[in-house]
PDB file of N, CA and C in Angstrom:
ATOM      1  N   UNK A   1      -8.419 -33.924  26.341  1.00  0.00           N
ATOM      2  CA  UNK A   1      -9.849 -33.815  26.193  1.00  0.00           C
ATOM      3  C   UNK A   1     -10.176 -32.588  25.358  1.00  0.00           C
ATOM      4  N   UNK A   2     -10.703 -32.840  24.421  1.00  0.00           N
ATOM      5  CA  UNK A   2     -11.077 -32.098  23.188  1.00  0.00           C
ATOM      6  C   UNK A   2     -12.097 -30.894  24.092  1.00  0.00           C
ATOM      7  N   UNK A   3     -13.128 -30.930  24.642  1.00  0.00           N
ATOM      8  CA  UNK A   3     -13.847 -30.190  25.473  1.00  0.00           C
ATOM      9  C   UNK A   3     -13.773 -29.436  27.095  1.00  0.00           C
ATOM     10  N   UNK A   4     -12.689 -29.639  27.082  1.00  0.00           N
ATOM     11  CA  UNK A   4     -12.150 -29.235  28.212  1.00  0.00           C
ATOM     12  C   UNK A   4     -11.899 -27.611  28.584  1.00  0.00           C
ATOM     13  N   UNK A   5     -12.277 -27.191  29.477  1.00  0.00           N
ATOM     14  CA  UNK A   5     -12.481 -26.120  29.973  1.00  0.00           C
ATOM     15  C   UNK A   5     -11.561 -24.978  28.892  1.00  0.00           C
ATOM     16  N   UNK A   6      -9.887 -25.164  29.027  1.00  0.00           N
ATOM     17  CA  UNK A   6      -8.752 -24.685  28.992  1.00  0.00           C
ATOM     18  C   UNK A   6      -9.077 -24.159  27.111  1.00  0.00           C
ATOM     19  N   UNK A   7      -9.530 -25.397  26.701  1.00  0.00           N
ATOM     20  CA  UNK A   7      -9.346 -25.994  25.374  1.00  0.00           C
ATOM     21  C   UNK A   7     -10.411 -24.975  24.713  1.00  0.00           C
ATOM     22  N   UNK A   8     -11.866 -24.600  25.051  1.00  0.00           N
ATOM     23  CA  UNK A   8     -12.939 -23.949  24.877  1.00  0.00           C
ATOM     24  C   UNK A   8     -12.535 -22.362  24.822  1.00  0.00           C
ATOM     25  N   UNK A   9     -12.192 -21.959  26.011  1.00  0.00           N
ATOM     26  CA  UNK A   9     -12.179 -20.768  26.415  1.00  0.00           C
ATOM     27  C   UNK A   9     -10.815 -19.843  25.328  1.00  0.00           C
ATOM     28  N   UNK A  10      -9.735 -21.227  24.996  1.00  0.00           N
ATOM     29  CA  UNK A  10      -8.813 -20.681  24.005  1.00  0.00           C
ATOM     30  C   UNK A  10      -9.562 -20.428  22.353  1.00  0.00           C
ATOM     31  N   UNK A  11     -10.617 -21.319  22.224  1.00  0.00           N
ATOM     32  CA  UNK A  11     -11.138 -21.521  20.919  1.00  0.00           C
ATOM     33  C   UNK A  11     -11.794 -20.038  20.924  1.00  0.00           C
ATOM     34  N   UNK A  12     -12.421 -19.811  21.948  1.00  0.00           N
ATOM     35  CA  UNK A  12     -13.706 -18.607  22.085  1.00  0.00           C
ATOM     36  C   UNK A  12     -12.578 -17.551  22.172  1.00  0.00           C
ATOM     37  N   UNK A  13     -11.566 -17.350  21.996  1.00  0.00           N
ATOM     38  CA  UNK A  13     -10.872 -16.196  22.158  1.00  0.00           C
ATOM     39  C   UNK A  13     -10.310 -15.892  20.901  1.00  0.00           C
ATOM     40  N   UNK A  14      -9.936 -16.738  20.128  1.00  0.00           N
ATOM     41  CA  UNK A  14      -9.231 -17.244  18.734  1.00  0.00           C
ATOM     42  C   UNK A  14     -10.517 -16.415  17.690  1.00  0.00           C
ATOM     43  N   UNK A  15     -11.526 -17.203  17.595  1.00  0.00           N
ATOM     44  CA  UNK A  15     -12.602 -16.875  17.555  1.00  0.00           C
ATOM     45  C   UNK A  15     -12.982 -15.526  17.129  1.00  0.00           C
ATOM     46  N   UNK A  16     -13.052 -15.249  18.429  1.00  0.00           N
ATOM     47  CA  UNK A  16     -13.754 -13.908  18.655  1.00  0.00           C
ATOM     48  C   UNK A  16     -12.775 -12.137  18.865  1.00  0.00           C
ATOM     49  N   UNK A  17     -11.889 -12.294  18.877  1.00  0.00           N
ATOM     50  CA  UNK A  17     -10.429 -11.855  19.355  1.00  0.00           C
ATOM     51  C   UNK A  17      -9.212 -11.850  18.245  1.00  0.00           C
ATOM     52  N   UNK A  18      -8.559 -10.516  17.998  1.00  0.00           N
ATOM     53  CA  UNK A  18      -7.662 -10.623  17.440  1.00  0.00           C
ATOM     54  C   UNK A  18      -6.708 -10.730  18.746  1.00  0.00           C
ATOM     55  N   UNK A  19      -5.922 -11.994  18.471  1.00  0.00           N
ATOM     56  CA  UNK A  19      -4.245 -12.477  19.143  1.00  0.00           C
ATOM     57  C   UNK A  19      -3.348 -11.826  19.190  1.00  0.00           C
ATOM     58  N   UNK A  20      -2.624 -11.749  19.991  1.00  0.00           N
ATOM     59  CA  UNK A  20      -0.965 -11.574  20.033  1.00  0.00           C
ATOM     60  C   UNK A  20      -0.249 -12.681  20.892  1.00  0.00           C
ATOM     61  N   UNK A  21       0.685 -13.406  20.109  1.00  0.00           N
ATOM     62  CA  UNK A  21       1.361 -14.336  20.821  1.00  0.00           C
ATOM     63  C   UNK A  21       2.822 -13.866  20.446  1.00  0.00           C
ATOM     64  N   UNK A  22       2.768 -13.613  21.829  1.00  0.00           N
ATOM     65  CA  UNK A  22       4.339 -13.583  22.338  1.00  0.00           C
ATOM     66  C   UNK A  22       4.894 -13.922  23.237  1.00  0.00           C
ATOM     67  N   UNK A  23       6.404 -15.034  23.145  1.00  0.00           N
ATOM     68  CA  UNK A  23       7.008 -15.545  23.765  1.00  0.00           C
ATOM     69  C   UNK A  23       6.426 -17.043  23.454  1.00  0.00           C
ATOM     70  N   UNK A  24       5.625 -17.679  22.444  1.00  0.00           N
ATOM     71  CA  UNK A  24       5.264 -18.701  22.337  1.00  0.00           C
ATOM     72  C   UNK A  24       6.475 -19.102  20.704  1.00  0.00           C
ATOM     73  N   UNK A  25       6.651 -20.062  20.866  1.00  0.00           N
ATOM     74  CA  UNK A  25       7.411 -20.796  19.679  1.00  0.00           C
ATOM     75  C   UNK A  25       6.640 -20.852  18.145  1.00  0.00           C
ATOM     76  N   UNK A  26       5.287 -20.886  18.505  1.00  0.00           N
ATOM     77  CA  UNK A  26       3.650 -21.707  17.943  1.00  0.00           C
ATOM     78  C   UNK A  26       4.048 -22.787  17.401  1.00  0.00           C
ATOM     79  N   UNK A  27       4.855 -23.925  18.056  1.00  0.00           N
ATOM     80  CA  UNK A  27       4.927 -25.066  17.488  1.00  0.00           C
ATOM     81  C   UNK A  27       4.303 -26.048  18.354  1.00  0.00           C
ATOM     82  N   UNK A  28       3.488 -25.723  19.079  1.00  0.00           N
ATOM     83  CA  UNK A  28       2.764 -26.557  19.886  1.00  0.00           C
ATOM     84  C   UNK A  28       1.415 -26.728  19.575  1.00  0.00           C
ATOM     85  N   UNK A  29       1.684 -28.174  19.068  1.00  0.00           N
ATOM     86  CA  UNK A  29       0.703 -28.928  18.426  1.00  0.00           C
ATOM     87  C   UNK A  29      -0.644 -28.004  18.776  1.00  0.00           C
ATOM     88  N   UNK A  30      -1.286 -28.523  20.197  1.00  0.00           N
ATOM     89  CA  UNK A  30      -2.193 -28.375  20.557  1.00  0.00           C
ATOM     90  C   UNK A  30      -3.122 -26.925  20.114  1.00  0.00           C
ATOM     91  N   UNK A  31      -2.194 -25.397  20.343  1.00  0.00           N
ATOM     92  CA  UNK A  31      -2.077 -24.527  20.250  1.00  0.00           C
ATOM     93  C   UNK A  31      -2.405 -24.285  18.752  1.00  0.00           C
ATOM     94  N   UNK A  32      -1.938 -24.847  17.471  1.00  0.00           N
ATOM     95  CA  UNK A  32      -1.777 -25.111  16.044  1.00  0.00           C
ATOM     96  C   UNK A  32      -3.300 -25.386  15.974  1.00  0.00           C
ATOM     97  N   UNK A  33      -3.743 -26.559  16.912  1.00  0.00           N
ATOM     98  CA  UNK A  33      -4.982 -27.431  16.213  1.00  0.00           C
ATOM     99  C   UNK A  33      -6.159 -26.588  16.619  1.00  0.00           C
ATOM    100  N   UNK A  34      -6.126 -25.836  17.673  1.00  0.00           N
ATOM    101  CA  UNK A  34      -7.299 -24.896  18.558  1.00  0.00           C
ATOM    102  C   UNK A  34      -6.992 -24.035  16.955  1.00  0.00           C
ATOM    103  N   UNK A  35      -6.341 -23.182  16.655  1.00  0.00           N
ATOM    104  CA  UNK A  35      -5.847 -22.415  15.373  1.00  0.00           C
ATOM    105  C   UNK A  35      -6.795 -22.671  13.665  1.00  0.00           C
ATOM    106  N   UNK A  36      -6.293 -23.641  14.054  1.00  0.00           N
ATOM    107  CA  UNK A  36      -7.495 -24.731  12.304  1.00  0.00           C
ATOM    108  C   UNK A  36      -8.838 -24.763  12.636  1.00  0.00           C
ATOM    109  N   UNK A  37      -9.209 -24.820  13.932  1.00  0.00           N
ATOM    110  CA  UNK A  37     -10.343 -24.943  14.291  1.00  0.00           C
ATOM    111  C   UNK A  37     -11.100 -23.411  14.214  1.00  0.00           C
ATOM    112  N   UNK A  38     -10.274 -22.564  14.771  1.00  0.00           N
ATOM    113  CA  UNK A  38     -11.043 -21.216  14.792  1.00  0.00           C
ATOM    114  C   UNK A  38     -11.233 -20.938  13.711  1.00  0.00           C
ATOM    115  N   UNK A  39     -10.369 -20.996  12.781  1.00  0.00           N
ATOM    116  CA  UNK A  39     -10.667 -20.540  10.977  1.00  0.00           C
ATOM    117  C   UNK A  39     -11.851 -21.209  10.906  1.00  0.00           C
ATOM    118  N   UNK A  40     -11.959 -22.403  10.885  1.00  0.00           N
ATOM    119  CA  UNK A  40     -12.740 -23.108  10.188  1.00  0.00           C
ATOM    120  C   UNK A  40     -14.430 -22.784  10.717  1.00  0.00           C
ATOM    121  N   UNK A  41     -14.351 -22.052  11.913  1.00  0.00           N
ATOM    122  CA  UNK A  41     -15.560 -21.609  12.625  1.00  0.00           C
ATOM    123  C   UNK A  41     -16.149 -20.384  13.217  1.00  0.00           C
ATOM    124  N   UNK A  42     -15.421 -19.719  12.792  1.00  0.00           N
ATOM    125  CA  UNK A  42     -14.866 -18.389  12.994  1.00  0.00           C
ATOM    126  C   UNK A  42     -16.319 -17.485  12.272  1.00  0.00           C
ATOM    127  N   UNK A  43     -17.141 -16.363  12.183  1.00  0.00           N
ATOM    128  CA  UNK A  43     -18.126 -16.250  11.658  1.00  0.00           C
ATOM    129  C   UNK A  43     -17.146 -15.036  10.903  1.00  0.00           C
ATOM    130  N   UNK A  44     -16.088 -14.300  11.584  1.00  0.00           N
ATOM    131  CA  UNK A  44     -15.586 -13.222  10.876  1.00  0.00           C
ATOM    132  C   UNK A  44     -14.071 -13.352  10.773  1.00  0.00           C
ATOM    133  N   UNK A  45     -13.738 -13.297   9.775  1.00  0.00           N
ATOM    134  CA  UNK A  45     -11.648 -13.212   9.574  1.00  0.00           C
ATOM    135  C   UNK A  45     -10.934 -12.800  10.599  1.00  0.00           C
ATOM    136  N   UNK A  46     -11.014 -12.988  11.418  1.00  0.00           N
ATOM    137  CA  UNK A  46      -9.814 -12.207  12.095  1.00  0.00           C
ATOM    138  C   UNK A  46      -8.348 -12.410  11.807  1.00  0.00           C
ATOM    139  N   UNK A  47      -7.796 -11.579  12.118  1.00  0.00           N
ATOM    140  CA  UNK A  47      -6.326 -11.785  11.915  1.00  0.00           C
ATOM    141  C   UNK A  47      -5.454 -11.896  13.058  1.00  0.00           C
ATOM    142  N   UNK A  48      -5.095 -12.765  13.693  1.00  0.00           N
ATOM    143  CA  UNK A  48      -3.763 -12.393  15.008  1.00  0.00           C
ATOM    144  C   UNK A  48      -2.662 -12.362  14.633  1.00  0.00           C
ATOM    145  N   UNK A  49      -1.025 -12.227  15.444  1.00  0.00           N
ATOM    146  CA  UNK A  49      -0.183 -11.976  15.692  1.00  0.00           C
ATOM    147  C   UNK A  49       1.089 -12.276  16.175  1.00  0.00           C
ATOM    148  N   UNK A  50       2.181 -13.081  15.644  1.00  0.00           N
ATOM    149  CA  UNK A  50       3.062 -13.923  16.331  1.00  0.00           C
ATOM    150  C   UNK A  50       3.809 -13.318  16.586  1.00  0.00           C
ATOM    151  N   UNK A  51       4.797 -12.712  17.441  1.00  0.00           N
ATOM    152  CA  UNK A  51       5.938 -11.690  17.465  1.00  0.00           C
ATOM    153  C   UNK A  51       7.182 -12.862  17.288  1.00  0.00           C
ATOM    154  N   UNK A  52       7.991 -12.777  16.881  1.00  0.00           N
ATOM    155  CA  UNK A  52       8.621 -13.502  16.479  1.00  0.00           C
ATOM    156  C   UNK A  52      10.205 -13.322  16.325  1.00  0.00           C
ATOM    157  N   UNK A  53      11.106 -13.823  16.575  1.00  0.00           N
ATOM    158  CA  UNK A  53      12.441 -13.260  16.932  1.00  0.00           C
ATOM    159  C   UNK A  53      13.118 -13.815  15.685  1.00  0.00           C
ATOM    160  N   UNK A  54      13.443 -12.825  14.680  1.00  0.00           N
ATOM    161  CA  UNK A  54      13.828 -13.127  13.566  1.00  0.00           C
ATOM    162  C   UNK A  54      15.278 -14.573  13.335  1.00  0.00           C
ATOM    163  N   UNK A  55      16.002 -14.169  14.453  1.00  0.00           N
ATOM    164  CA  UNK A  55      17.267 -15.486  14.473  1.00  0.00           C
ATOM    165  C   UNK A  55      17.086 -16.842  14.964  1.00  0.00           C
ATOM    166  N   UNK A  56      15.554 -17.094  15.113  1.00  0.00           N
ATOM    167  CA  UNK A  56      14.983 -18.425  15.596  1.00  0.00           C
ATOM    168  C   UNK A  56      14.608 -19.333  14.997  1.00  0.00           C
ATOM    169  N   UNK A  57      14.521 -18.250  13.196  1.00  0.00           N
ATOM    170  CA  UNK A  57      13.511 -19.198  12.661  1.00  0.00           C
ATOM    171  C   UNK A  57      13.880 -19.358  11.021  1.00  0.00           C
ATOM    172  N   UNK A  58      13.361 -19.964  10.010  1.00  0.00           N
ATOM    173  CA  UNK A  58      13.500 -19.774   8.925  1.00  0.00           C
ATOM    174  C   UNK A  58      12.229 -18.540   8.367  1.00  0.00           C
ATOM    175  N   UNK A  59      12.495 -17.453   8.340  1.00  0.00           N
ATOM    176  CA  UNK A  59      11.511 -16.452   8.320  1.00  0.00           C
ATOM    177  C   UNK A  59      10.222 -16.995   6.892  1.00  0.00           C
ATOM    178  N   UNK A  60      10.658 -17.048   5.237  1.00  0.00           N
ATOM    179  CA  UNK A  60       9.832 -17.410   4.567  1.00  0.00           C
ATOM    180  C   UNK A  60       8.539 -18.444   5.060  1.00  0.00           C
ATOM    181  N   UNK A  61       9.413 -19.845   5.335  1.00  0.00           N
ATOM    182  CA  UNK A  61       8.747 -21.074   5.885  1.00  0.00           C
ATOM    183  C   UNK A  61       8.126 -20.743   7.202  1.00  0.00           C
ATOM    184  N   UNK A  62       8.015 -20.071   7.958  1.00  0.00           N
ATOM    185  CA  UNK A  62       7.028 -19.535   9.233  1.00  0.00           C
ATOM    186  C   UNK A  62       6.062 -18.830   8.336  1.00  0.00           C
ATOM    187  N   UNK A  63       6.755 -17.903   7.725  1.00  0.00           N
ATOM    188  CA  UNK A  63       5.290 -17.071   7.355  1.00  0.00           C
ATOM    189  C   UNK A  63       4.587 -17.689   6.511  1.00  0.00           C
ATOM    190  N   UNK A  64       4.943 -18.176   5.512  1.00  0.00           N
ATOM    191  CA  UNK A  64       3.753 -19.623   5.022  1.00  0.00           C
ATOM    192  C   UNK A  64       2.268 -20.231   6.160  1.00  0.00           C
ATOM    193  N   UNK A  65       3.201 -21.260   6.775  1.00  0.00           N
ATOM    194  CA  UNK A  65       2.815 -21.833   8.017  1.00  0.00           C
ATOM    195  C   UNK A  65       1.894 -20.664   8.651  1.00  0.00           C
ATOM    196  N   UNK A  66       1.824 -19.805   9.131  1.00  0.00           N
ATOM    197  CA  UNK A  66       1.741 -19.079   9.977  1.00  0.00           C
ATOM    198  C   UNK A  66       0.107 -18.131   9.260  1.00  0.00           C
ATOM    199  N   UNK A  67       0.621 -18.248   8.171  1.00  0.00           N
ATOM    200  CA  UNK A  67      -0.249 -17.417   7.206  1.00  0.00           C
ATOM    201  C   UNK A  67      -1.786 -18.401   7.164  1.00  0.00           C
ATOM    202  N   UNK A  68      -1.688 -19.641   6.873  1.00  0.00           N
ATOM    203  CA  UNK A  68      -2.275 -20.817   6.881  1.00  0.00           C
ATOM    204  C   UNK A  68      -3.439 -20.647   7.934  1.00  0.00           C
ATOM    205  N   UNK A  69      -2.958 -20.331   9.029  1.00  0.00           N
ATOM    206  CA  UNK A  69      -3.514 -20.359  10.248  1.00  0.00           C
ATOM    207  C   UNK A  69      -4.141 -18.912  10.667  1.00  0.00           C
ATOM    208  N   UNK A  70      -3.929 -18.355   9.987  1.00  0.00           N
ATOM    209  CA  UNK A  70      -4.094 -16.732   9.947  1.00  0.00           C
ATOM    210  C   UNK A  70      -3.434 -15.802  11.112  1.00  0.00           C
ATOM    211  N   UNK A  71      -2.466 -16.062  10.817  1.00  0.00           N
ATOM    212  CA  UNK A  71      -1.281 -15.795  12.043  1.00  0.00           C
ATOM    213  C   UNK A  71      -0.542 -14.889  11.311  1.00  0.00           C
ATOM    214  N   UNK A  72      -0.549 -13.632  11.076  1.00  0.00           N
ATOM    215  CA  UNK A  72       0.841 -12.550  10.467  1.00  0.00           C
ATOM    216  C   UNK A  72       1.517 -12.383  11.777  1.00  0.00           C
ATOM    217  N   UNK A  73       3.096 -12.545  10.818  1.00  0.00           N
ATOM    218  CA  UNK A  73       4.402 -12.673  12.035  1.00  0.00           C
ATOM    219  C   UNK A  73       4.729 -11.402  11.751  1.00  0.00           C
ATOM    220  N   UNK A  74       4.845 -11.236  12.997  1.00  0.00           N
ATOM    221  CA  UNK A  74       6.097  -9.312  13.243  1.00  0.00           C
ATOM    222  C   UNK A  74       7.183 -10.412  13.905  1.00  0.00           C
ATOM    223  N   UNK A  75       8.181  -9.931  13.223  1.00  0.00           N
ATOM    224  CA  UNK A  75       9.354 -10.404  13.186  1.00  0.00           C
ATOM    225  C   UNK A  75      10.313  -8.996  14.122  1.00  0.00           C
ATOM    226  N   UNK A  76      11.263  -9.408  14.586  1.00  0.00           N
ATOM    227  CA  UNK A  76      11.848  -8.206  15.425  1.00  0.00           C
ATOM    228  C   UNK A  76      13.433  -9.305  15.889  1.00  0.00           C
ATOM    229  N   UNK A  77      14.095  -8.385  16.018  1.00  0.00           N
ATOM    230  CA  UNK A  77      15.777  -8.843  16.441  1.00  0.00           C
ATOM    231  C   UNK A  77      16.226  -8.827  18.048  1.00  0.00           C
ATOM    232  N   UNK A  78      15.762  -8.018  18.569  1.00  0.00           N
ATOM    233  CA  UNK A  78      16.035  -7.574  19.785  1.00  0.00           C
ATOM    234  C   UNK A  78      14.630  -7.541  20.878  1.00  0.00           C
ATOM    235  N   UNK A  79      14.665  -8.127  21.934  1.00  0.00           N
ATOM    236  CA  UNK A  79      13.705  -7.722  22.802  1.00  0.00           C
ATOM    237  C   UNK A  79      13.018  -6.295  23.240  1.00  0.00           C
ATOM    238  N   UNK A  80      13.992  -5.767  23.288  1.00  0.00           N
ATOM    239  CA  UNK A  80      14.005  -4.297  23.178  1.00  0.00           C
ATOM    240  C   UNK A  80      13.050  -3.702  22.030  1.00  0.00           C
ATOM    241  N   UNK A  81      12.771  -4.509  20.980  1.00  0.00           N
ATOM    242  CA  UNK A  81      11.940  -3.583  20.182  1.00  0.00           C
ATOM    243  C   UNK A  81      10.469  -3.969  20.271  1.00  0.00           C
ATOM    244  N   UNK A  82      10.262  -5.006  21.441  1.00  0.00           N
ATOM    245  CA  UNK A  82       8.679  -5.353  21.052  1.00  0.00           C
ATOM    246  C   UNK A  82       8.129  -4.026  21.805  1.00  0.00           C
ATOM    247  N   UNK A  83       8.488  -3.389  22.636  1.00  0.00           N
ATOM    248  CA  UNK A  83       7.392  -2.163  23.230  1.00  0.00           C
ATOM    249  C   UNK A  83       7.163  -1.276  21.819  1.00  0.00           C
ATOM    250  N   UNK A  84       7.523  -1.381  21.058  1.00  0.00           N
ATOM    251  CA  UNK A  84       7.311  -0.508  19.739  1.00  0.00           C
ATOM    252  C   UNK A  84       7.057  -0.976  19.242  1.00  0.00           C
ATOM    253  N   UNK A  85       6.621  -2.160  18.796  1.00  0.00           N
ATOM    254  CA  UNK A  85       6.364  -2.615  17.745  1.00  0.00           C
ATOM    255  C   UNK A  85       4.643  -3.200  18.421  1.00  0.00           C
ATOM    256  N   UNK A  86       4.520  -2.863  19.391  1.00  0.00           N
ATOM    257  CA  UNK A  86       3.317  -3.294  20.382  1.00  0.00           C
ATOM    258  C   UNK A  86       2.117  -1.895  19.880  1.00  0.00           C
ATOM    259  N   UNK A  87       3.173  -1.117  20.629  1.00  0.00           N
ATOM    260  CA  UNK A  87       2.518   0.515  20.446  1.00  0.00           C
ATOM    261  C   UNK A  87       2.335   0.751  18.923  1.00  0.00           C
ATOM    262  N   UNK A  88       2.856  -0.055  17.886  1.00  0.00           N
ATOM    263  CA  UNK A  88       2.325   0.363  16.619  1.00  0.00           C
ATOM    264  C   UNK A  88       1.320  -0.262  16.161  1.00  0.00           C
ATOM    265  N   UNK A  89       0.777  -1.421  16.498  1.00  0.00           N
ATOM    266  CA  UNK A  89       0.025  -2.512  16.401  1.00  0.00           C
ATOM    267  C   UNK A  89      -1.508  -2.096  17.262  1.00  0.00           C
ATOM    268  N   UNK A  90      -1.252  -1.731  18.711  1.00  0.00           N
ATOM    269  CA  UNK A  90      -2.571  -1.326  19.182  1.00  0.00           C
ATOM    270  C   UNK A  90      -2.918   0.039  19.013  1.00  0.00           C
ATOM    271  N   UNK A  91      -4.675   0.542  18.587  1.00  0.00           N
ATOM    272  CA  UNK A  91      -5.276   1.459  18.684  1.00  0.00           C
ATOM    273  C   UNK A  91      -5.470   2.246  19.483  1.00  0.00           C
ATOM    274  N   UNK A  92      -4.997   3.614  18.968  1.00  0.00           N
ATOM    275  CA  UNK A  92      -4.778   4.768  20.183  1.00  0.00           C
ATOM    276  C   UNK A  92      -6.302   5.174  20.391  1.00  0.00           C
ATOM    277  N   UNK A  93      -6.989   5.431  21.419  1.00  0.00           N
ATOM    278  CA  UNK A  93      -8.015   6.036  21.677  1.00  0.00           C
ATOM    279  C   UNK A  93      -8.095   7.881  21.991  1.00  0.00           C
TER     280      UNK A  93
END
């Protein structure tokens, strides 16, 4: 269901919200299509965030894809490096 609670509240975050997805593949359809939708309705650019485990993937062909959707990938090797690569990404107050 296109209007469904789950489905809304992800759009309004996309939206309105810069992302960080981590631990997601982003090959899930559903996830992709909420994605096309926020661009397309979005009143301001935002940019989100895929963290991304460099030996998973074909790195060029993601960031294409990924770019599309307005998704910039941080790419990283080790689990160990997302607390840093977190802390470089969010604003120190």
């Amino acid at each position: 269901e296109a209007y469904n609670w789950g489905n809304v509240e992800q759009l309004h975050a996309l939206c309105r919200n810069v992302c960080f997805f981590i631990g997601l593949s982003m090959n899930d359809p559903n996830l992709r299509r909420l994605m096309d939708i926020a661009i397309d309705g979005s009143e301001v650019e935002l940019v989100h965030y895929a963290f991304l485990r460099r030996i998973e993937y074909n790195v060029p062909f993601m960031e294409k894809i990924m770019r599309g959707f307005g998704v910039n990938c941080v790419w990283y090797d080790n689990y160990d490096d997302l607390p840093l690569l977190l802390d470089c990404l969010i604003p120190k107050n």
